[in-house]
C-alpha atoms as a PDB file:
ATOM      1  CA  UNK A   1      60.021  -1.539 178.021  1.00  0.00           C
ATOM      2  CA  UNK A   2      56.995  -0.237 179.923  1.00  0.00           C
ATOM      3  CA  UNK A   3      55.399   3.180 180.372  1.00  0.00           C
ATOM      4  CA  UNK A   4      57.423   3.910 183.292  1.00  0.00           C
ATOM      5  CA  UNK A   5      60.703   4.024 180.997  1.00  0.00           C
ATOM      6  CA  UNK A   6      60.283   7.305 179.897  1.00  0.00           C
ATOM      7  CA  UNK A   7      58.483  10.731 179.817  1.00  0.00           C
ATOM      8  CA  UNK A   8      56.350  11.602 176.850  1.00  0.00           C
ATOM      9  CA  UNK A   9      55.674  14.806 176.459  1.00  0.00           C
ATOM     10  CA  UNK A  10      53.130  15.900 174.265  1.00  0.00           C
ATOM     11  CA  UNK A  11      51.141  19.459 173.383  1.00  0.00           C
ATOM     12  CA  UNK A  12      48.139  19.010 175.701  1.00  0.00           C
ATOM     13  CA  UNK A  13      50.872  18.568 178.687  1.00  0.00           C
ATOM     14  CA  UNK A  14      52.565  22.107 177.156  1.00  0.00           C
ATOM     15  CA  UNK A  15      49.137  23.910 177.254  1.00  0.00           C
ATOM     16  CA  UNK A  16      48.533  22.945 180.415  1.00  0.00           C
ATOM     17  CA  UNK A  17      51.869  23.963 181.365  1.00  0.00           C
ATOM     18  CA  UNK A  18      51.893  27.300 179.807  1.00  0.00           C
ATOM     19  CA  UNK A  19      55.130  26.360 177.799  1.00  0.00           C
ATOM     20  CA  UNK A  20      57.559  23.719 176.482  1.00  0.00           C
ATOM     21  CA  UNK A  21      60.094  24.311 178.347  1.00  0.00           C
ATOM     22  CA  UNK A  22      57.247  24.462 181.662  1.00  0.00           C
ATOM     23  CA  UNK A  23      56.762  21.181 180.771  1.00  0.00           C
ATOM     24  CA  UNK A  24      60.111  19.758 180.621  1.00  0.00           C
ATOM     25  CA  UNK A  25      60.714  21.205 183.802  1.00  0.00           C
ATOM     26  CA  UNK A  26      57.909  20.114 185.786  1.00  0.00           C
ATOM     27  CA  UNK A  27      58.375  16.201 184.557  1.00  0.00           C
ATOM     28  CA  UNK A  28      62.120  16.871 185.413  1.00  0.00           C
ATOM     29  CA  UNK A  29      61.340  17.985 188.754  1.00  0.00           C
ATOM     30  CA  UNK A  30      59.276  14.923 189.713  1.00  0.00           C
ATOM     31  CA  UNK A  31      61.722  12.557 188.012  1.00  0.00           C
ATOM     32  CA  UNK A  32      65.230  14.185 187.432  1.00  0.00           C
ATOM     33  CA  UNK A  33      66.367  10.605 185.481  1.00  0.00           C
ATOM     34  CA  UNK A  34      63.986   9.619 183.488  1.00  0.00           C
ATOM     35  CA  UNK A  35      64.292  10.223 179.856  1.00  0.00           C
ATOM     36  CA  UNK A  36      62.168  12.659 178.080  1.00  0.00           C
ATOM     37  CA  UNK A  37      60.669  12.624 174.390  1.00  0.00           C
ATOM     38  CA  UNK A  38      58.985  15.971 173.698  1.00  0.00           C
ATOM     39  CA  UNK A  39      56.448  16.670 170.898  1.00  0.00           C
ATOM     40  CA  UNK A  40      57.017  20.089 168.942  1.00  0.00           C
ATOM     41  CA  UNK A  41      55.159  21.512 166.269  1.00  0.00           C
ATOM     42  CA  UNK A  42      57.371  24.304 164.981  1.00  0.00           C
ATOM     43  CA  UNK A  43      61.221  25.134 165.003  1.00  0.00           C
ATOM     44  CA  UNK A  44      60.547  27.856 167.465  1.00  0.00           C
ATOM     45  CA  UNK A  45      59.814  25.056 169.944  1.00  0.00           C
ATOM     46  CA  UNK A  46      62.501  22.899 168.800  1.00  0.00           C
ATOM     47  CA  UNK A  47      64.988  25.361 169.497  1.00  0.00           C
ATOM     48  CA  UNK A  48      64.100  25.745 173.231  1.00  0.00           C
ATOM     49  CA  UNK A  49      63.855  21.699 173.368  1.00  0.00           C
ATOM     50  CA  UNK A  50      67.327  21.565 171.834  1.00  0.00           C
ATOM     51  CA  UNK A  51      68.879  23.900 174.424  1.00  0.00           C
ATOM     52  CA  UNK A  52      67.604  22.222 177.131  1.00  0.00           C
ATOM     53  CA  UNK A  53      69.394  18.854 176.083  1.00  0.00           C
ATOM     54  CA  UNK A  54      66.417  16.068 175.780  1.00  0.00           C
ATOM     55  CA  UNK A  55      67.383  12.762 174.784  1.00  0.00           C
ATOM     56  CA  UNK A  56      64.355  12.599 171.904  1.00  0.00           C
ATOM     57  CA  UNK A  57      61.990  15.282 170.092  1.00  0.00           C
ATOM     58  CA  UNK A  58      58.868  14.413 168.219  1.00  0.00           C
ATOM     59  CA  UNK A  59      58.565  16.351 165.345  1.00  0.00           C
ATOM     60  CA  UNK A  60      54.748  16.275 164.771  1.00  0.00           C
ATOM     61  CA  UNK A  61      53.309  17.214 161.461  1.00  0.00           C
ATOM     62  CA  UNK A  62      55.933  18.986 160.198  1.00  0.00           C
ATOM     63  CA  UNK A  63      57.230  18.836 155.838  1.00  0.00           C
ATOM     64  CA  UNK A  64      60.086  17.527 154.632  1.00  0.00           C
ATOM     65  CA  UNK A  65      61.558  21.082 154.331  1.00  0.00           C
ATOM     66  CA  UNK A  66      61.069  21.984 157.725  1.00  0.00           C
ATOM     67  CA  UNK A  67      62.424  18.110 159.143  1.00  0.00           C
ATOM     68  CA  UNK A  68      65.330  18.900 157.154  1.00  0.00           C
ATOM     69  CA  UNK A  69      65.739  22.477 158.899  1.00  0.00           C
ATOM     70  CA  UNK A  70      65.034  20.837 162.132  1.00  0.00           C
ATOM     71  CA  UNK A  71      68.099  17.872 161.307  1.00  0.00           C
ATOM     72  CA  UNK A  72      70.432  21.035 160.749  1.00  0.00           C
ATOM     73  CA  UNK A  73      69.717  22.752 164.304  1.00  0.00           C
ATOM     74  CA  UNK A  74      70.033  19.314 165.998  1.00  0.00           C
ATOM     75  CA  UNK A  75      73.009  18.402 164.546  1.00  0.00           C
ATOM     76  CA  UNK A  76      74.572  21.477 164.845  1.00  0.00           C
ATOM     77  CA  UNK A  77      73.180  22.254 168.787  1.00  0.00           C
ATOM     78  CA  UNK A  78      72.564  19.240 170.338  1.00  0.00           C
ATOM     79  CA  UNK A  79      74.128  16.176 168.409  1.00  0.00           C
ATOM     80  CA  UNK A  80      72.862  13.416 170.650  1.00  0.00           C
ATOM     81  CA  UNK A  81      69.481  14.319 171.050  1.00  0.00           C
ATOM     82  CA  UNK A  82      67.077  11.702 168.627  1.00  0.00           C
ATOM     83  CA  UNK A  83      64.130  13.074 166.417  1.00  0.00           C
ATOM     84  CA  UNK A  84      61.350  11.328 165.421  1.00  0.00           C
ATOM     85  CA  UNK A  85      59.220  12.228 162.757  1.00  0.00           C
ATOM     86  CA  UNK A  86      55.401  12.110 163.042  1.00  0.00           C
ATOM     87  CA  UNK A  87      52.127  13.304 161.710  1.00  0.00           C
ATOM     88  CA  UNK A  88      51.207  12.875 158.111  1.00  0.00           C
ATOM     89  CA  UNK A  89      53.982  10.390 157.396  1.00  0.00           C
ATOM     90  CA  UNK A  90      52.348   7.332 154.761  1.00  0.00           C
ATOM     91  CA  UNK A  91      54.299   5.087 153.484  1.00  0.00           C
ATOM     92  CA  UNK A  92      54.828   6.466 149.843  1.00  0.00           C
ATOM     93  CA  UNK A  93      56.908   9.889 151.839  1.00  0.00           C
ATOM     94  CA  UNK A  94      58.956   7.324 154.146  1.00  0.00           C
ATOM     95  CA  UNK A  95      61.831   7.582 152.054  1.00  0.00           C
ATOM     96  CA  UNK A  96      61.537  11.385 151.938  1.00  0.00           C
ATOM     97  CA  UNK A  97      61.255  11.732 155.928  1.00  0.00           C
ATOM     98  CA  UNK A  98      63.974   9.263 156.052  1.00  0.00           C
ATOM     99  CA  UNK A  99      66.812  10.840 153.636  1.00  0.00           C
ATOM    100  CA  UNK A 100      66.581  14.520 155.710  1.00  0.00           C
ATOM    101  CA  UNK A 101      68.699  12.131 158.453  1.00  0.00           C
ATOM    102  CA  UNK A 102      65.913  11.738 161.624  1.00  0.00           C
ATOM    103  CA  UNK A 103      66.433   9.201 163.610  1.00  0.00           C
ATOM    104  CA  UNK A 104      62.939   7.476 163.692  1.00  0.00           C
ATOM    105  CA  UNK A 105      59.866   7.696 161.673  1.00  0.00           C
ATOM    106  CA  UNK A 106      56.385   7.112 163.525  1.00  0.00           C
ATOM    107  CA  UNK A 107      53.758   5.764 160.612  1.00  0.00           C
ATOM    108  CA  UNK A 108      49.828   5.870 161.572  1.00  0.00           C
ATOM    109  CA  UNK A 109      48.791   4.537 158.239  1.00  0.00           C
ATOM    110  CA  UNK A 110      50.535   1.429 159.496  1.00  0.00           C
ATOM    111  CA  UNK A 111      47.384   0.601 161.556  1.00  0.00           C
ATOM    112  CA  UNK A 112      44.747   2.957 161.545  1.00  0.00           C
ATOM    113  CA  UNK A 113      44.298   2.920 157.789  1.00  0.00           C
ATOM    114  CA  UNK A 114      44.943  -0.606 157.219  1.00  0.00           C
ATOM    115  CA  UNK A 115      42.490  -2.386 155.450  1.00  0.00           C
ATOM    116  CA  UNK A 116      40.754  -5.216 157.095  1.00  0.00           C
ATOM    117  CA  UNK A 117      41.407  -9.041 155.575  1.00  0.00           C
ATOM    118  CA  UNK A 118      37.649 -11.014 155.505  1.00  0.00           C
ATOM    119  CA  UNK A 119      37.864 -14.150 156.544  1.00  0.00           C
ATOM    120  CA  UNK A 120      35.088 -16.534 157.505  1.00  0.00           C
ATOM    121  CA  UNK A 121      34.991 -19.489 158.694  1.00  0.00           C
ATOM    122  CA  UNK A 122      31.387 -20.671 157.214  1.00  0.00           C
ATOM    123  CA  UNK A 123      31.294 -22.452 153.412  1.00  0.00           C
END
């Protein structure tokens, strides 16, 4: 698995674009197969990404209350489509994020808060 395997799209690419859905389009355009993981930060946005069928949505920064909205309107409008939970996830709300029913959870504390083993070599 490479870079090349798939399209992320995140929120600078939809500000540059103007819109999700602008976005979407454009990176479909260029490459019609390749599969697309798009980064929304509100239901609003989720429901255009939902009705235009992507195969994964990053759901960044968003509660528990609104992940579990989100699970609803996927299951109920676009079944196949994967969502990924991200952005203020540690590892004490895993279980939360995990029990609304996303598919994946995306943990930063996992390495940029990690603390740091010393270990030295001298006696």
């Amino acid at each position: 698995m490479g870079l090349g395997d798939a399209a992320l799209i995140k929120d600078n690419h939809v500000a540059a674009a103007g819109s999700v859905l602008a976005a979407l389009k454009a990176v479909r355009a260029e490459a019609p197969d390749l599969p697309c993981e798009v980064e929304v930060d509100s239901l609003e946005q989720l429901d255009d990404v939902l009705a235009a069928d992507v195969e994964l949505v990053l759901l960044d920064n968003f509660p528990v209350w609104q992940t579990q909205i989100a699970v609803q309107r996927r299951d109920t409008r676009s079944p196949k489509t994967l969502l990924e939970s991200s952005g203020g996830l540690s590892l004490d709300s895993a279980a939360d994020y995990a029990g609304t029913g996303v598919d994946y959870l995306a943990i930063g504390a996992l390495t940029h808060s990690v603390r740091v083993l010393d270990i030295g070599l001298d006696t």
